[in-house]
N, C-alpha and C. Protein backbone atom coordinates (compact mmCIF):
# COMPACT_ATOMS: atom_id res chain seq x y z
N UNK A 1 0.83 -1.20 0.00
CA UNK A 1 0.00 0.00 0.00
C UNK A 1 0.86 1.25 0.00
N UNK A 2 1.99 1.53 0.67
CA UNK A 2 2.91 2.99 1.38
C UNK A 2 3.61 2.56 -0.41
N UNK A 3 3.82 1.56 -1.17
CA UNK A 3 4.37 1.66 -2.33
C UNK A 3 3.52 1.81 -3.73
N UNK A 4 1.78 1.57 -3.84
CA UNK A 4 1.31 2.71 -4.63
C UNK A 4 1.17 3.73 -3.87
N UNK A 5 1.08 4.42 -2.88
CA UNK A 5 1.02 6.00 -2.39
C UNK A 5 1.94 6.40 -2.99
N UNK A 6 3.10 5.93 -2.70
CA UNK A 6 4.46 6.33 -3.38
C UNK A 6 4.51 6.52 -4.91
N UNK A 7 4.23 5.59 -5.46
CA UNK A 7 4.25 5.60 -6.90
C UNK A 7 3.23 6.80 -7.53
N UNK A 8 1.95 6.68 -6.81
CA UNK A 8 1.12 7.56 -6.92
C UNK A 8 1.31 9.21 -7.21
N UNK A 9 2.01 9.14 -6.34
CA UNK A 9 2.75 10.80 -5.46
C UNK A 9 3.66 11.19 -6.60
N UNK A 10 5.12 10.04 -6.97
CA UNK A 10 6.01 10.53 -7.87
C UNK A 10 5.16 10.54 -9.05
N UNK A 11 3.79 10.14 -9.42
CA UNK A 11 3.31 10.09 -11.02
C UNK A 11 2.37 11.66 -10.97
N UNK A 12 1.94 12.05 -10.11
CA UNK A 12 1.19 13.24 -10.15
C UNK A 12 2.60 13.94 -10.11
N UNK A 13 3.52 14.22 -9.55
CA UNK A 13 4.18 15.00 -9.47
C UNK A 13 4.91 15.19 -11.11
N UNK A 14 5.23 14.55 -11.66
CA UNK A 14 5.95 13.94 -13.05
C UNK A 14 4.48 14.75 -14.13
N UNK A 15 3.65 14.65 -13.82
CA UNK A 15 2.69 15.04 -14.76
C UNK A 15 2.39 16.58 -14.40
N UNK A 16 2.18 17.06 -12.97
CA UNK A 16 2.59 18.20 -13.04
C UNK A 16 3.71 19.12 -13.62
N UNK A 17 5.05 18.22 -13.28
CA UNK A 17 5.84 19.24 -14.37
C UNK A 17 5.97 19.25 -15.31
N UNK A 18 5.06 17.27 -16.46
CA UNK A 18 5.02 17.69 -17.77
C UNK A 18 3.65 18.99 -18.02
N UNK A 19 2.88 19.32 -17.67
CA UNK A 19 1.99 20.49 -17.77
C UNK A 19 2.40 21.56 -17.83
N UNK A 20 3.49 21.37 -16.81
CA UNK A 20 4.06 23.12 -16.40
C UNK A 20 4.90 23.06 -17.81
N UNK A 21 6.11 22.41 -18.15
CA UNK A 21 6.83 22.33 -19.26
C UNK A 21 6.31 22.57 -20.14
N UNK A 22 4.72 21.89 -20.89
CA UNK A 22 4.11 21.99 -21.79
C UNK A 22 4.08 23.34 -22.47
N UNK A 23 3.81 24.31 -21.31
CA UNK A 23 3.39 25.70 -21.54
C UNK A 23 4.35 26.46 -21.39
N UNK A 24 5.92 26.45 -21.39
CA UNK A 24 6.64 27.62 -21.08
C UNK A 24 6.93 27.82 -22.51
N UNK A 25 6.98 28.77 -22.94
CA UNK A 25 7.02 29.74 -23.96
C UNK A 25 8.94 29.74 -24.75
N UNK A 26 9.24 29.79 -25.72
CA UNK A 26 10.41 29.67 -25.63
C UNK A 26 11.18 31.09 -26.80
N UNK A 27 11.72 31.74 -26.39
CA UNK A 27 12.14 32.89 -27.03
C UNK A 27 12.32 32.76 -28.56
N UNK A 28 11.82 33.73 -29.75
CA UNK A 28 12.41 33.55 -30.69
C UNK A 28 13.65 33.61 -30.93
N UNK A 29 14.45 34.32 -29.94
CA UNK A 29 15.38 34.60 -30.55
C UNK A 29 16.96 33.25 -30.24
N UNK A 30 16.37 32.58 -28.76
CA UNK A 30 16.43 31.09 -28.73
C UNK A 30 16.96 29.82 -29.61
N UNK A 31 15.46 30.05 -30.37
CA UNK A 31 14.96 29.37 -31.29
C UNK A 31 15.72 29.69 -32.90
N UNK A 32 16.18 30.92 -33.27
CA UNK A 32 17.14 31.05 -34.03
C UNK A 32 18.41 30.47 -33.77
N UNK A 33 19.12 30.63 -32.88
CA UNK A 33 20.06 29.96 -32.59
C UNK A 33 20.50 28.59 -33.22
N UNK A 34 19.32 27.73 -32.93
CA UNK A 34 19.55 26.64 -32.41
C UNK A 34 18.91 25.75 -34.21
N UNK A 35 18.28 26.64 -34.65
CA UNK A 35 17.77 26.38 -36.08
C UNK A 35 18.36 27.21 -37.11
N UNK A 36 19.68 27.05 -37.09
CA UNK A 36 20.53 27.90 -38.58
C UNK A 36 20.42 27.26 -39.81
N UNK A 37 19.68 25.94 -39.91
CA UNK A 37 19.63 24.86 -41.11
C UNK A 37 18.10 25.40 -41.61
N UNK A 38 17.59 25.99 -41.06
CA UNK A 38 16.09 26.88 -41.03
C UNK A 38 16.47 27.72 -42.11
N UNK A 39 15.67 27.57 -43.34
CA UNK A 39 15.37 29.13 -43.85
C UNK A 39 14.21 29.96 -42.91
N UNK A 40 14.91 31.09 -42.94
CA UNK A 40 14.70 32.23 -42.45
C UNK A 40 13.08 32.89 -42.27
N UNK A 41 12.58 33.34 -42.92
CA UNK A 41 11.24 33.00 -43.40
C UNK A 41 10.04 31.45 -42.61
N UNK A 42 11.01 30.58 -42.83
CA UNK A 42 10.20 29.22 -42.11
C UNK A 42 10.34 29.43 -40.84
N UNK A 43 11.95 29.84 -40.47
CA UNK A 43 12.22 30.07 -38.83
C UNK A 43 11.34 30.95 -38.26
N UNK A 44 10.89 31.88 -38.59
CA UNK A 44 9.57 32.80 -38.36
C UNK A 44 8.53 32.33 -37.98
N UNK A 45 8.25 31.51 -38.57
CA UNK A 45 6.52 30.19 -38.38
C UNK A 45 6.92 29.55 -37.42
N UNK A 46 8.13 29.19 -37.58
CA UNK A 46 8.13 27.95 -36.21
C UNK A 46 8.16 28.48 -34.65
N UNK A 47 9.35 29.79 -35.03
CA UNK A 47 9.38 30.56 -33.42
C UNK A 47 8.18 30.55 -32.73
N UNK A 48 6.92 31.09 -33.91
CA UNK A 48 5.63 31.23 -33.29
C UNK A 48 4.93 30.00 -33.37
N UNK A 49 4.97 29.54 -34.27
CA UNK A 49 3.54 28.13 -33.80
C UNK A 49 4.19 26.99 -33.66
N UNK A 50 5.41 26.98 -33.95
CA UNK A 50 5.70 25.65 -32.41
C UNK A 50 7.06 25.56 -32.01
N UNK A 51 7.66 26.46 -31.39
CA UNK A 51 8.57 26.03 -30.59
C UNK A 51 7.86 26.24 -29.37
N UNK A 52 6.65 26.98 -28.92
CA UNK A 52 6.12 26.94 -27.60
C UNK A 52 6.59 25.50 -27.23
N UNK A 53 6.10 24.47 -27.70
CA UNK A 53 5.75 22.92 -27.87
C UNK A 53 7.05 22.12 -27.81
N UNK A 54 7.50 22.45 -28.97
CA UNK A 54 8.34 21.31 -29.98
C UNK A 54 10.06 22.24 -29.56
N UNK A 55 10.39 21.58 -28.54
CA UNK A 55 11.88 22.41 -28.12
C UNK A 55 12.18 21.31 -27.39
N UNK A 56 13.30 21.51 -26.48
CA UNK A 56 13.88 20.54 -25.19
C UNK A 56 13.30 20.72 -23.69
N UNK A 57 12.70 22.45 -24.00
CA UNK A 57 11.89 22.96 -23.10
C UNK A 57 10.34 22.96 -22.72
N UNK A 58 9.81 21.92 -24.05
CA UNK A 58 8.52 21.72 -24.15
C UNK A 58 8.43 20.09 -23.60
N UNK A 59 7.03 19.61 -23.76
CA UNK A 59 6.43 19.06 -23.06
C UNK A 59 7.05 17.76 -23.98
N UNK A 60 6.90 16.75 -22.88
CA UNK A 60 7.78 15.22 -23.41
C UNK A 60 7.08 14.30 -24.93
N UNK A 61 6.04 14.63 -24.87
CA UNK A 61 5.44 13.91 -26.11
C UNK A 61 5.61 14.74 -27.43
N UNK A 62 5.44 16.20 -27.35
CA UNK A 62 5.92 17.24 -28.53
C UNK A 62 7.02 17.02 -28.57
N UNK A 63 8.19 17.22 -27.61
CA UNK A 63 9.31 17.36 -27.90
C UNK A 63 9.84 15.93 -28.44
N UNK A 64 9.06 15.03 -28.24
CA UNK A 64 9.61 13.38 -28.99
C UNK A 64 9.37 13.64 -30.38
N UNK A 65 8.25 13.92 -30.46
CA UNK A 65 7.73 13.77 -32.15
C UNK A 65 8.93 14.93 -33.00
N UNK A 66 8.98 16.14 -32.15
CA UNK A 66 9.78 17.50 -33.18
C UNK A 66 10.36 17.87 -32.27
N UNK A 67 11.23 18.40 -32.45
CA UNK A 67 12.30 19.21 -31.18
C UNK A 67 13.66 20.17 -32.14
N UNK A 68 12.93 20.97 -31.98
CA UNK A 68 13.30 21.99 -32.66
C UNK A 68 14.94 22.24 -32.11
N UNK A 69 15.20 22.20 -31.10
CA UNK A 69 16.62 22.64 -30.07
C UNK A 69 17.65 21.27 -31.16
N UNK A 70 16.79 20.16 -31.27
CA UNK A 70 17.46 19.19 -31.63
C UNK A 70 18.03 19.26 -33.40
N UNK A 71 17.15 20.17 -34.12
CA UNK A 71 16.82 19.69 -35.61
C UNK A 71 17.98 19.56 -36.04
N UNK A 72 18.93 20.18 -35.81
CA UNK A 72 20.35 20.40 -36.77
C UNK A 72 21.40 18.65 -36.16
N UNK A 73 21.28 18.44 -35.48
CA UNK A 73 21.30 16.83 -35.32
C UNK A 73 20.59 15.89 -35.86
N UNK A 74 19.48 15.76 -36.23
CA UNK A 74 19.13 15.10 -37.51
C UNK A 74 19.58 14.70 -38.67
N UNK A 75 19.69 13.40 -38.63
CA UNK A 75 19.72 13.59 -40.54
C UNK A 75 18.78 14.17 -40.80
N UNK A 76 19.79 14.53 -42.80
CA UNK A 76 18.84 14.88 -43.33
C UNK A 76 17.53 14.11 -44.05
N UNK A 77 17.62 12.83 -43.27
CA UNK A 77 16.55 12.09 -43.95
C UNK A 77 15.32 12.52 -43.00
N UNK A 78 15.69 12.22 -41.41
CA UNK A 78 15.05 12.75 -40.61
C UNK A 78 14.32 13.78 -41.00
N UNK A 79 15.30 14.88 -41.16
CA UNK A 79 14.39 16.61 -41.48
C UNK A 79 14.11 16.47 -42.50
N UNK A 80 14.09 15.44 -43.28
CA UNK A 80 12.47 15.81 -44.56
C UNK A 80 11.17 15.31 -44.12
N UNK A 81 11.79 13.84 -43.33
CA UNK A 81 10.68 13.16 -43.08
C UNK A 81 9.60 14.04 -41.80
N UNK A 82 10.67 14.99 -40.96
CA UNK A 82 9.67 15.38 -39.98
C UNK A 82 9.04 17.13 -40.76
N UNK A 83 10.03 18.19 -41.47
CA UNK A 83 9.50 18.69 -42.16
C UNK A 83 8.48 18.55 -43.22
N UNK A 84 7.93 16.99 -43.79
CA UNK A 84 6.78 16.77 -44.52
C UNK A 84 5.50 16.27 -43.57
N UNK A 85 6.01 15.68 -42.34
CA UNK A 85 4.94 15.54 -40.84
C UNK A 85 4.42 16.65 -40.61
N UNK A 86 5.31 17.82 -40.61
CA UNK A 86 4.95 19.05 -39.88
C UNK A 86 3.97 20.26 -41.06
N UNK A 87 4.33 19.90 -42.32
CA UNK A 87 3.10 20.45 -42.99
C UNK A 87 2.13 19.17 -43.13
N UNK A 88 2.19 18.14 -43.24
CA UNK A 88 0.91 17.51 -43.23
C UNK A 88 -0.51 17.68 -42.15
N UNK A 89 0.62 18.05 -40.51
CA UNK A 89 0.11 18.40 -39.78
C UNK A 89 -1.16 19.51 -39.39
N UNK A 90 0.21 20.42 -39.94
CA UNK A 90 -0.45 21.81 -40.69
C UNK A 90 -1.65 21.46 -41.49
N UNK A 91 -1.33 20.82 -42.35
CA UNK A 91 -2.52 21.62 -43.64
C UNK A 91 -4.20 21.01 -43.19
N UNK A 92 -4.06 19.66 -42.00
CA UNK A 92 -4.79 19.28 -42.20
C UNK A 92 -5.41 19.31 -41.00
N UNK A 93 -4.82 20.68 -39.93
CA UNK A 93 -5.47 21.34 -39.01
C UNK A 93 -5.16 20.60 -37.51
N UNK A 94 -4.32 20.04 -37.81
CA UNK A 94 -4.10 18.94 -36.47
C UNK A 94 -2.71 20.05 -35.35
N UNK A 95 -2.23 20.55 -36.17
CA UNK A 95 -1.19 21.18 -35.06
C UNK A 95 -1.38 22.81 -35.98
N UNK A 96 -1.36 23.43 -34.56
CA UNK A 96 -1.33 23.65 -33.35
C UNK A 96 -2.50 22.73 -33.12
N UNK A 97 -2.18 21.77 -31.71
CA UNK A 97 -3.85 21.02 -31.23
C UNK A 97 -4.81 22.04 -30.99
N UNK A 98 -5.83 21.35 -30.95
CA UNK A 98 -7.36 22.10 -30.74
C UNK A 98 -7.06 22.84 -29.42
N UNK A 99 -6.81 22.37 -28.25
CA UNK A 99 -6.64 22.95 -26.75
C UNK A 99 -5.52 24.59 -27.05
N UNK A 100 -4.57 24.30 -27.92
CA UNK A 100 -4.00 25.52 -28.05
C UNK A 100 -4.25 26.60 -28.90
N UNK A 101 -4.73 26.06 -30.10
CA UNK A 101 -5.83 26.80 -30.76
C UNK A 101 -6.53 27.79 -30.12
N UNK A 102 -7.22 26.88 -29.73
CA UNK A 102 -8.68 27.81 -28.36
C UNK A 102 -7.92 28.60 -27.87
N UNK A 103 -7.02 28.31 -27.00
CA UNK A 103 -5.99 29.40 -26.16
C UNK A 103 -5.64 30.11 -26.66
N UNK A 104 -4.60 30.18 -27.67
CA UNK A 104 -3.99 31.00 -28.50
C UNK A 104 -4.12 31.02 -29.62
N UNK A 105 -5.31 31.48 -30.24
CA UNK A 105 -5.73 31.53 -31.80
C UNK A 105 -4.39 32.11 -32.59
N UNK A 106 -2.97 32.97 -32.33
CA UNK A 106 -1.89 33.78 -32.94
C UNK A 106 -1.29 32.35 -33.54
N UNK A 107 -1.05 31.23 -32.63
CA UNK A 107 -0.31 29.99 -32.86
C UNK A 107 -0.54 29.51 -34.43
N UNK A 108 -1.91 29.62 -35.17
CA UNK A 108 -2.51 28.97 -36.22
C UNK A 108 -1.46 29.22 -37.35
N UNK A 109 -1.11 28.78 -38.06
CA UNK A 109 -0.54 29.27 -39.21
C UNK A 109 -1.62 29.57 -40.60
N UNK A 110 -1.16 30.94 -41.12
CA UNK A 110 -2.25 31.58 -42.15
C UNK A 110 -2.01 30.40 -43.59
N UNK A 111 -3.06 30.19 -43.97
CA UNK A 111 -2.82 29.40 -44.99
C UNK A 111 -1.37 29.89 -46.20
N UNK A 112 -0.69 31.22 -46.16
CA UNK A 112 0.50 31.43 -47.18
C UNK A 112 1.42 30.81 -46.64
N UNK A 113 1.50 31.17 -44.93
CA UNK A 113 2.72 30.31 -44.42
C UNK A 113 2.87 29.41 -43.96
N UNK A 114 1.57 28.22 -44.44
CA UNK A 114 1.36 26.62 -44.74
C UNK A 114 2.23 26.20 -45.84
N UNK A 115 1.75 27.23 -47.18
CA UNK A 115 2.60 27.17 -48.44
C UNK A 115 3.72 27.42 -48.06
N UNK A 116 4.78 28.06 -47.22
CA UNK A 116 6.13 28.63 -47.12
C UNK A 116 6.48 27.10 -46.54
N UNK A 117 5.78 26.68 -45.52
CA UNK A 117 6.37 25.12 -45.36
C UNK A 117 6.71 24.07 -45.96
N UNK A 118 4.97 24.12 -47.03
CA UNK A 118 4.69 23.12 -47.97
C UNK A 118 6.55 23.34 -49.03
N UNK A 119 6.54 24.34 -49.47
CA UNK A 119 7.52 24.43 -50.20
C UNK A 119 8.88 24.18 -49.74
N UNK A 120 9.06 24.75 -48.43
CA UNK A 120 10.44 24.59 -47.83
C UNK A 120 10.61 22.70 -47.49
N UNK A 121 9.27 22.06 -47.16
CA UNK A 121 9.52 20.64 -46.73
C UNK A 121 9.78 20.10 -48.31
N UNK A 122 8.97 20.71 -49.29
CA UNK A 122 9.52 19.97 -50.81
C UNK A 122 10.85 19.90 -51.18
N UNK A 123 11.47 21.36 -50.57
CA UNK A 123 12.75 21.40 -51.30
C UNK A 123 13.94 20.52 -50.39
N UNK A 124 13.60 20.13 -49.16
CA UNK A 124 13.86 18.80 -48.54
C UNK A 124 13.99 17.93 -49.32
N UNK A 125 13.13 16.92 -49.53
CA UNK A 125 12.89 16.19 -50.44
C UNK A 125 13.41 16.41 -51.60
N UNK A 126 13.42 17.32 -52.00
CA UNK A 126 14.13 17.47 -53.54
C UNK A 126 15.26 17.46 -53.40
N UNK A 127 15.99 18.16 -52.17
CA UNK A 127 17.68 17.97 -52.40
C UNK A 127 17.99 16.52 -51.74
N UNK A 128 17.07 15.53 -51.06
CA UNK A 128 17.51 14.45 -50.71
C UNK A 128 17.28 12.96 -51.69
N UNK A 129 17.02 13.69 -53.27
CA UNK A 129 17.19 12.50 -53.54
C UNK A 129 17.85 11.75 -54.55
């Protein structure tokens, strides 16, 4: 029994700070840094609609799928495959999630700078093959 209390205790606690993590905000200017393999223009979209998320500083399940702090360690097979995830994502309304949406309608990306992705994840693909 004193060993699920225990277990109990460290799992609320672990989920509290993935929540708190979830939401800390992460500087654009950060986020340049750490994305110089970024055209410039794309690095713009991402500062705002997802490095909140998708960093080392974001929440454990975003930061598995994309992790922006990480990208330039990737192959480049990797960064096509997750740059064509991340507009598929996009176009088909799934990221930013619905919960952040609601919160922060700024996060959405305008359908031109869907296209600035769409194109930047093509030219991925195009130089990888």
């Amino acid at each position: 029994m004193k060993k699920t209390v225990v277990s109990f205790i460290l799992f609320s606690g672990f989920l509290l700070i993935s929540l708190f993590l979830f939401n800390i905000p992460v500087s654009a200017q950060d986020v340049s840094k750490t994305n110089a393999s970024i055209p410039e223009d794309v690095n713009k979209i991402v500062s705002v609609s997802c490095t909140p998320c998708h960093t080392s500083q974001g929440g454990l399940m975003s930061k598995t799928k994309l992790n922006f702090t990480e990208w330039t360690n990737y192959s480049p097979e990797k960064q096509k495959e997750r740059a064509a995830k991340m507009y598929s994502e996009i176009n088909k309304g799934a990221m930013p999630p619905k919960a952040a949406r609601e919160k922060r309608p700024d996060l959405i990306p305008t359908n031109d700078q869907a296209d600035i992705i769409k194109k930047w994840s093509e030219s991925l693909t195009a130089g990888n093959k």
